[in-house]
PDB file of N, CA and C in Angstrom:
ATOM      1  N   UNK A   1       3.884  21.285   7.452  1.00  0.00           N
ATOM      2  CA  UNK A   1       3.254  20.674   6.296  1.00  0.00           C
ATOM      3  C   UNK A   1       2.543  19.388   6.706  1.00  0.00           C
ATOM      4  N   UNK A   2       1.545  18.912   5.995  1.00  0.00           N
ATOM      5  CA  UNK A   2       0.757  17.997   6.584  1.00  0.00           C
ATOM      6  C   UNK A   2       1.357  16.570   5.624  1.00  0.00           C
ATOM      7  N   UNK A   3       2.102  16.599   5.015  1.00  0.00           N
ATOM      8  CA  UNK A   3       3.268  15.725   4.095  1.00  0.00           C
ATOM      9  C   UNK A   3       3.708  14.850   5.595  1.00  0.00           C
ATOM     10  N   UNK A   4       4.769  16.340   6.255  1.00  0.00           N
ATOM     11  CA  UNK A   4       5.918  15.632   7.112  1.00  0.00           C
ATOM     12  C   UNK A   4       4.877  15.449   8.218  1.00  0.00           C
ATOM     13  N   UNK A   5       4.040  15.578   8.502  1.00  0.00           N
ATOM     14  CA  UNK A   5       3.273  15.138   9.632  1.00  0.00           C
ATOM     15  C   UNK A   5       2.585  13.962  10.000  1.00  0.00           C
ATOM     16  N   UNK A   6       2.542  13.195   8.300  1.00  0.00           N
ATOM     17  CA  UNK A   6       1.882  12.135   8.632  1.00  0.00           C
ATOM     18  C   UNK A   6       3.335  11.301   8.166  1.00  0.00           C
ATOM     19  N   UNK A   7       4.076  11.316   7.073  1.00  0.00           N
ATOM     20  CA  UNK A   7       5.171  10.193   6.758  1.00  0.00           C
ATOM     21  C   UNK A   7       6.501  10.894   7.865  1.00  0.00           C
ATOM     22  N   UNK A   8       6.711  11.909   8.017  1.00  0.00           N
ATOM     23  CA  UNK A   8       8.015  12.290   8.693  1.00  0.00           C
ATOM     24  C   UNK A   8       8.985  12.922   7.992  1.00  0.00           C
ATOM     25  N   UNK A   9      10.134  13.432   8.158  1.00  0.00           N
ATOM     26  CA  UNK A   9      11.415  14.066   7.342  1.00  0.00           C
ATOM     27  C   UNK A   9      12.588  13.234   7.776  1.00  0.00           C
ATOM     28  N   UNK A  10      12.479  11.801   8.099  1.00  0.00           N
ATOM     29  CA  UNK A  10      13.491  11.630   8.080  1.00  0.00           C
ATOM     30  C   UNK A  10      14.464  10.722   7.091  1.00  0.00           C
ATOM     31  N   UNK A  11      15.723  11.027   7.054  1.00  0.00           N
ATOM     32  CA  UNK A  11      15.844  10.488   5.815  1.00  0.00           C
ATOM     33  C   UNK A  11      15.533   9.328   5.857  1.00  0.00           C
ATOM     34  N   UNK A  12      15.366   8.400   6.548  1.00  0.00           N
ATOM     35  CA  UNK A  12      14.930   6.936   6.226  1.00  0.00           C
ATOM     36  C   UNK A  12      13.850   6.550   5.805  1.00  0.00           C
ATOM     37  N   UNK A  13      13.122   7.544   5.952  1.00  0.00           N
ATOM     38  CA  UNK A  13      11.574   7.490   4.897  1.00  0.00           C
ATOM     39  C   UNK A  13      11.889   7.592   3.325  1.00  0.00           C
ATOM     40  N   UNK A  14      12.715   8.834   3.386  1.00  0.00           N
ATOM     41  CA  UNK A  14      13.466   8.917   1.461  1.00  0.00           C
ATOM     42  C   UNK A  14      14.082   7.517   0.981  1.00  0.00           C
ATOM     43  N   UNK A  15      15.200   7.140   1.365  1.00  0.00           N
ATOM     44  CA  UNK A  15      15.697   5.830   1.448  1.00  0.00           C
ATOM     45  C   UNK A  15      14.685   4.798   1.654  1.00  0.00           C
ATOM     46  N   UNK A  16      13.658   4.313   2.074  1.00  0.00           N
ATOM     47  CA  UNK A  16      12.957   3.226   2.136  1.00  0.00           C
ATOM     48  C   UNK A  16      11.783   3.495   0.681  1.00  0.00           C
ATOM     49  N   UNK A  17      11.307   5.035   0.679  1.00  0.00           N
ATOM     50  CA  UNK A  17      10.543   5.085  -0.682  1.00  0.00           C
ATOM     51  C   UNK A  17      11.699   4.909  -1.907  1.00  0.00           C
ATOM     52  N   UNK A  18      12.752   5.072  -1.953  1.00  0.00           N
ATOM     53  CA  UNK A  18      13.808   4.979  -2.923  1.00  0.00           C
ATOM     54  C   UNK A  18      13.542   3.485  -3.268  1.00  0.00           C
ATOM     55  N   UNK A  19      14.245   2.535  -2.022  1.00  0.00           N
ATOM     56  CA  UNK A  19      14.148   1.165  -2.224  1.00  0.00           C
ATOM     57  C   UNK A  19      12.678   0.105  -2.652  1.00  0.00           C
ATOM     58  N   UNK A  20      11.673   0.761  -2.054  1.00  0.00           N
ATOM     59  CA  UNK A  20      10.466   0.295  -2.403  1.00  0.00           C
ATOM     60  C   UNK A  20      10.063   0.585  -4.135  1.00  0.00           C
ATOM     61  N   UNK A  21      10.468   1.936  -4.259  1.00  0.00           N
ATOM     62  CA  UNK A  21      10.360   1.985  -6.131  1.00  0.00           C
ATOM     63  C   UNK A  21      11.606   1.015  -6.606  1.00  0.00           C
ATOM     64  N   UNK A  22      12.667   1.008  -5.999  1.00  0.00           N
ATOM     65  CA  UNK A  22      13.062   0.308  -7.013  1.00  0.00           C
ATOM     66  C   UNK A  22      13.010  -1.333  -7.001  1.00  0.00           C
ATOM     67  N   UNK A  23      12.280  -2.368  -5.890  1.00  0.00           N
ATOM     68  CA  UNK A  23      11.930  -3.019  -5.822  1.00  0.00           C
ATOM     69  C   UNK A  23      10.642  -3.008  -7.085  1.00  0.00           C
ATOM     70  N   UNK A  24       9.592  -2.327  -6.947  1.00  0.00           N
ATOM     71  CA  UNK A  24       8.505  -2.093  -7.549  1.00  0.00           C
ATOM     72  C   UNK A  24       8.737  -2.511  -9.185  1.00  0.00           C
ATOM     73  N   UNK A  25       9.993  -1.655  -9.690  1.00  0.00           N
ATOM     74  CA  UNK A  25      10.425  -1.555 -10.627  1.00  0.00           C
ATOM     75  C   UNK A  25      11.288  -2.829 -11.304  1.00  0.00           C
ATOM     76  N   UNK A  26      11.707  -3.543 -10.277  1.00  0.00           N
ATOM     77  CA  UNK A  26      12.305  -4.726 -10.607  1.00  0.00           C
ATOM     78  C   UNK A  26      12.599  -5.333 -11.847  1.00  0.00           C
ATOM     79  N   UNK A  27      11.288  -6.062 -12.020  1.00  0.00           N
ATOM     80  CA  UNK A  27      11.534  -6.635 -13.296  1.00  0.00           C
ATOM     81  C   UNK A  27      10.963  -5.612 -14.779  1.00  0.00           C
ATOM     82  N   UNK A  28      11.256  -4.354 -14.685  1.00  0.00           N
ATOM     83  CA  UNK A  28      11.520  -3.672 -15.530  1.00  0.00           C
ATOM     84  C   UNK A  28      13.050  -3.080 -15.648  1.00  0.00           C
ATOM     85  N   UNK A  29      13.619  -3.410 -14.543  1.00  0.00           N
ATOM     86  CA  UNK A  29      15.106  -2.674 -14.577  1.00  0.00           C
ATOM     87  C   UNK A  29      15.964  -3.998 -15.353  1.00  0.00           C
ATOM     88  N   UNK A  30      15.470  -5.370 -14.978  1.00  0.00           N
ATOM     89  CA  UNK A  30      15.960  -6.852 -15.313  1.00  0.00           C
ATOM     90  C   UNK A  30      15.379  -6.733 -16.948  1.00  0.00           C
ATOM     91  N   UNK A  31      14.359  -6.758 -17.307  1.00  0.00           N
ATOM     92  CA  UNK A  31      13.760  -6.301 -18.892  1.00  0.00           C
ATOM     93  C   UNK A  31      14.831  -5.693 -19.299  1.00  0.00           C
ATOM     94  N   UNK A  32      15.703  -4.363 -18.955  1.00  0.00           N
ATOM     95  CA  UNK A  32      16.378  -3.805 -19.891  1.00  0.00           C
ATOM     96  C   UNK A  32      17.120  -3.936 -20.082  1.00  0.00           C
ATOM     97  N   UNK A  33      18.006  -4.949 -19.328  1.00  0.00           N
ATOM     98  CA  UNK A  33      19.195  -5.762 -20.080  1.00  0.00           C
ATOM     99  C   UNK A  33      18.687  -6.943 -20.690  1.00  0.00           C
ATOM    100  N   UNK A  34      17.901  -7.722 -20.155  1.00  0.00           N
ATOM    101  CA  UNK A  34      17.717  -8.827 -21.018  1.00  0.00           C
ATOM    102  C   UNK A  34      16.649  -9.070 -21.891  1.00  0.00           C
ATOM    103  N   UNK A  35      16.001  -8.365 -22.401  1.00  0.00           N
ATOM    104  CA  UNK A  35      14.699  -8.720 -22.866  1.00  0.00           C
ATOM    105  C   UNK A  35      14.245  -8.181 -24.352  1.00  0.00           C
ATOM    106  N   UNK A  36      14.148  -8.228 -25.051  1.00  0.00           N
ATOM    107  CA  UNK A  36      13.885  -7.448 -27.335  1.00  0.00           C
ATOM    108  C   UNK A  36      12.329  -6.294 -26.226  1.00  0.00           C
ATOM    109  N   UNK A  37      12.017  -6.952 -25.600  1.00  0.00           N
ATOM    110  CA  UNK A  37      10.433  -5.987 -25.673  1.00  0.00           C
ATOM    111  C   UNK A  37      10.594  -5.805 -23.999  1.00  0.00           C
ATOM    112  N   UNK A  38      11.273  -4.559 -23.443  1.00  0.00           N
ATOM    113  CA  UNK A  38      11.180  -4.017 -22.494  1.00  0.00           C
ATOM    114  C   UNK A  38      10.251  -2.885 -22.365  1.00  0.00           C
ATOM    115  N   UNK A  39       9.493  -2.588 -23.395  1.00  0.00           N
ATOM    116  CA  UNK A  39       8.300  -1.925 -23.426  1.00  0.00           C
ATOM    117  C   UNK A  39       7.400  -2.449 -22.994  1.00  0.00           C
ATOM    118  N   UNK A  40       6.676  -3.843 -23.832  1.00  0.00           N
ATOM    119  CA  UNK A  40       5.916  -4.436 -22.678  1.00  0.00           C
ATOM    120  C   UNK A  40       5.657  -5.259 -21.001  1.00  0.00           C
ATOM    121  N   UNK A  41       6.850  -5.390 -20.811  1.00  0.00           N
ATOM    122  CA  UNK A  41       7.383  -5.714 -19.596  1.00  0.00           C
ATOM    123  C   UNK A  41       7.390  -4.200 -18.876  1.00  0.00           C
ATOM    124  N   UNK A  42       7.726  -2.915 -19.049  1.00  0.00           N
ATOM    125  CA  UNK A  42       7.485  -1.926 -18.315  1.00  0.00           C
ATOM    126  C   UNK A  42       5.811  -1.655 -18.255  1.00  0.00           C
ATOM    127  N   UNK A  43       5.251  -1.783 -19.528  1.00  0.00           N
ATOM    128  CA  UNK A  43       3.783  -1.064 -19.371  1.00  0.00           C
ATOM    129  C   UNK A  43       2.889  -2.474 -18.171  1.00  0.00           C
ATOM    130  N   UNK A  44       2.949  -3.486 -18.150  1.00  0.00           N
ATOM    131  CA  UNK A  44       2.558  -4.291 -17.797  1.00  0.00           C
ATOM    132  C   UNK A  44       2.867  -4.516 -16.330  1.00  0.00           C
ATOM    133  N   UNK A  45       4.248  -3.711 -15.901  1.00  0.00           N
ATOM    134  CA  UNK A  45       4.929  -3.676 -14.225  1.00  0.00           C
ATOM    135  C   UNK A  45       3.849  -1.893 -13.959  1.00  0.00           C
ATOM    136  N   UNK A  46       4.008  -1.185 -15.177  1.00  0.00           N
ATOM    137  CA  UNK A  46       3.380   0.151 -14.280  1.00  0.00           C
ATOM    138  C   UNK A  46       1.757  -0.047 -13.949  1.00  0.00           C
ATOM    139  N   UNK A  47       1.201  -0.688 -15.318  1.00  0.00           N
ATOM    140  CA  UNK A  47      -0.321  -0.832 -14.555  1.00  0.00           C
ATOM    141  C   UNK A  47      -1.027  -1.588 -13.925  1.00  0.00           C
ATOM    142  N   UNK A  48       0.145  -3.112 -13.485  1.00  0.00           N
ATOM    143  CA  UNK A  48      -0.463  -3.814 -13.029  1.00  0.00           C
ATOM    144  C   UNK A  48       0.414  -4.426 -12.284  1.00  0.00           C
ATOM    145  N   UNK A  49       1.507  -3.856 -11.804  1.00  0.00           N
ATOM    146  CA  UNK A  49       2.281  -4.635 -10.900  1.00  0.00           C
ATOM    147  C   UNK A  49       1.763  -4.381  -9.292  1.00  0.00           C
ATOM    148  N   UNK A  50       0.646  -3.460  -9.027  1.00  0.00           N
ATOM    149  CA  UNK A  50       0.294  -2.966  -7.976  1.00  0.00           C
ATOM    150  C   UNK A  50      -0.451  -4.516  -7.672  1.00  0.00           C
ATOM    151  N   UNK A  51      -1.007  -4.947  -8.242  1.00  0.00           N
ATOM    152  CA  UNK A  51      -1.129  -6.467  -7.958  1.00  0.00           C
ATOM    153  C   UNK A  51      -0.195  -7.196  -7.838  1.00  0.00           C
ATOM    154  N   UNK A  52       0.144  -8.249  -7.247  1.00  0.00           N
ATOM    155  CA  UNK A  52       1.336  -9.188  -7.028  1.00  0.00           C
ATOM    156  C   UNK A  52       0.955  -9.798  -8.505  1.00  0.00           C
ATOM    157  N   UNK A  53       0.354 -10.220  -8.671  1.00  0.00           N
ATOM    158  CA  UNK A  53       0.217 -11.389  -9.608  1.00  0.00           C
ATOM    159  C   UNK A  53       0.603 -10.871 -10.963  1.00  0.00           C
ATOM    160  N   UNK A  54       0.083  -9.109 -11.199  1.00  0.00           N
ATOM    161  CA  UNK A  54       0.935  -8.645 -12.404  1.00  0.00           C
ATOM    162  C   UNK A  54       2.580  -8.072 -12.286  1.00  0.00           C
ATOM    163  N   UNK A  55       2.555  -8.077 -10.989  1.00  0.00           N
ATOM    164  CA  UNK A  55       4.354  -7.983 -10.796  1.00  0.00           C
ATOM    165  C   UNK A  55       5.141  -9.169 -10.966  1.00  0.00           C
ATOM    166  N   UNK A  56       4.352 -10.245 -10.838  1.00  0.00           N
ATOM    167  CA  UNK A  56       4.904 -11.708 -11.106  1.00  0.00           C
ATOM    168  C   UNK A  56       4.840 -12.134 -12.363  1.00  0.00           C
ATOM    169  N   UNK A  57       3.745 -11.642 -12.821  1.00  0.00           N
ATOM    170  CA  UNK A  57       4.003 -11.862 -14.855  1.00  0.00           C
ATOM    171  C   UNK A  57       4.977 -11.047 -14.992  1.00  0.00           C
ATOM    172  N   UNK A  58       5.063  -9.818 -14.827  1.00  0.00           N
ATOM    173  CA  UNK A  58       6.006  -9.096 -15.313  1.00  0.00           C
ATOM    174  C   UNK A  58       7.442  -9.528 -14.787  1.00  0.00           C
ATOM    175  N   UNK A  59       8.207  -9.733 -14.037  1.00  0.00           N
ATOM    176  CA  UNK A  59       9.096 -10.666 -13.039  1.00  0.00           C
ATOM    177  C   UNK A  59       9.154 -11.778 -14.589  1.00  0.00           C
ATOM    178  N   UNK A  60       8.547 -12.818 -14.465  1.00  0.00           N
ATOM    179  CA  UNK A  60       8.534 -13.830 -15.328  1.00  0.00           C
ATOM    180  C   UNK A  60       8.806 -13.474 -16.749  1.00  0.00           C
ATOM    181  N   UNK A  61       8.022 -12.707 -17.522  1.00  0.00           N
ATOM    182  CA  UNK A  61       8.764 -12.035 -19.096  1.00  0.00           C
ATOM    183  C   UNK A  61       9.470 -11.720 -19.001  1.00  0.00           C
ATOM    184  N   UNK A  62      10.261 -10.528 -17.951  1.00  0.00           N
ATOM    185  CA  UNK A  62      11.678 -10.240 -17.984  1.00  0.00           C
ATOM    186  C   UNK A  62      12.751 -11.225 -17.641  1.00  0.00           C
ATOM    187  N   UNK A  63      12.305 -11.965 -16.951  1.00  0.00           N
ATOM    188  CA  UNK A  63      13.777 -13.058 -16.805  1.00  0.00           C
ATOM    189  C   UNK A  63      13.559 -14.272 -18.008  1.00  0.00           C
ATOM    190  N   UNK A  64      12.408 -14.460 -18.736  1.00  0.00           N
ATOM    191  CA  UNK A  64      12.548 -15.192 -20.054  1.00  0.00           C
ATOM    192  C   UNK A  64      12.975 -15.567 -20.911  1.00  0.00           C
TER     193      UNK A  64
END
């Protein structure tokens, strides 16, 4: 498969994409314990956290 040919099969690729989403996800996982509007803190980490600067707003509303 041209998948495992360019990333690999090993499990430490699964495990590092595991940890990287849930880094990614951060301050939406922190939103859902602490936050009335973890809706906008998720929509705001999915379309714009690929930027630092909207992962850092989002980071910032959730720990608010």
């Amino acid at each position: 498969m041209v998948f495992n040919r360019f990333f690999g099969s090993s499990p430490w690729t699964y495990i590092a994409g595991i940890i990287g989403i849930v880094v990614y996800f951060l301050p939406t996982l922190i939103a859902v314990r602490r936050h009335r509007s973890c809706l906008l803190v998720f929509l705001i980490n999915l379309f714009f956290g690929v930027s630092v600067i909207g992962w850092i707003i989002a980071l910032i509303l959730a720990i608010r």
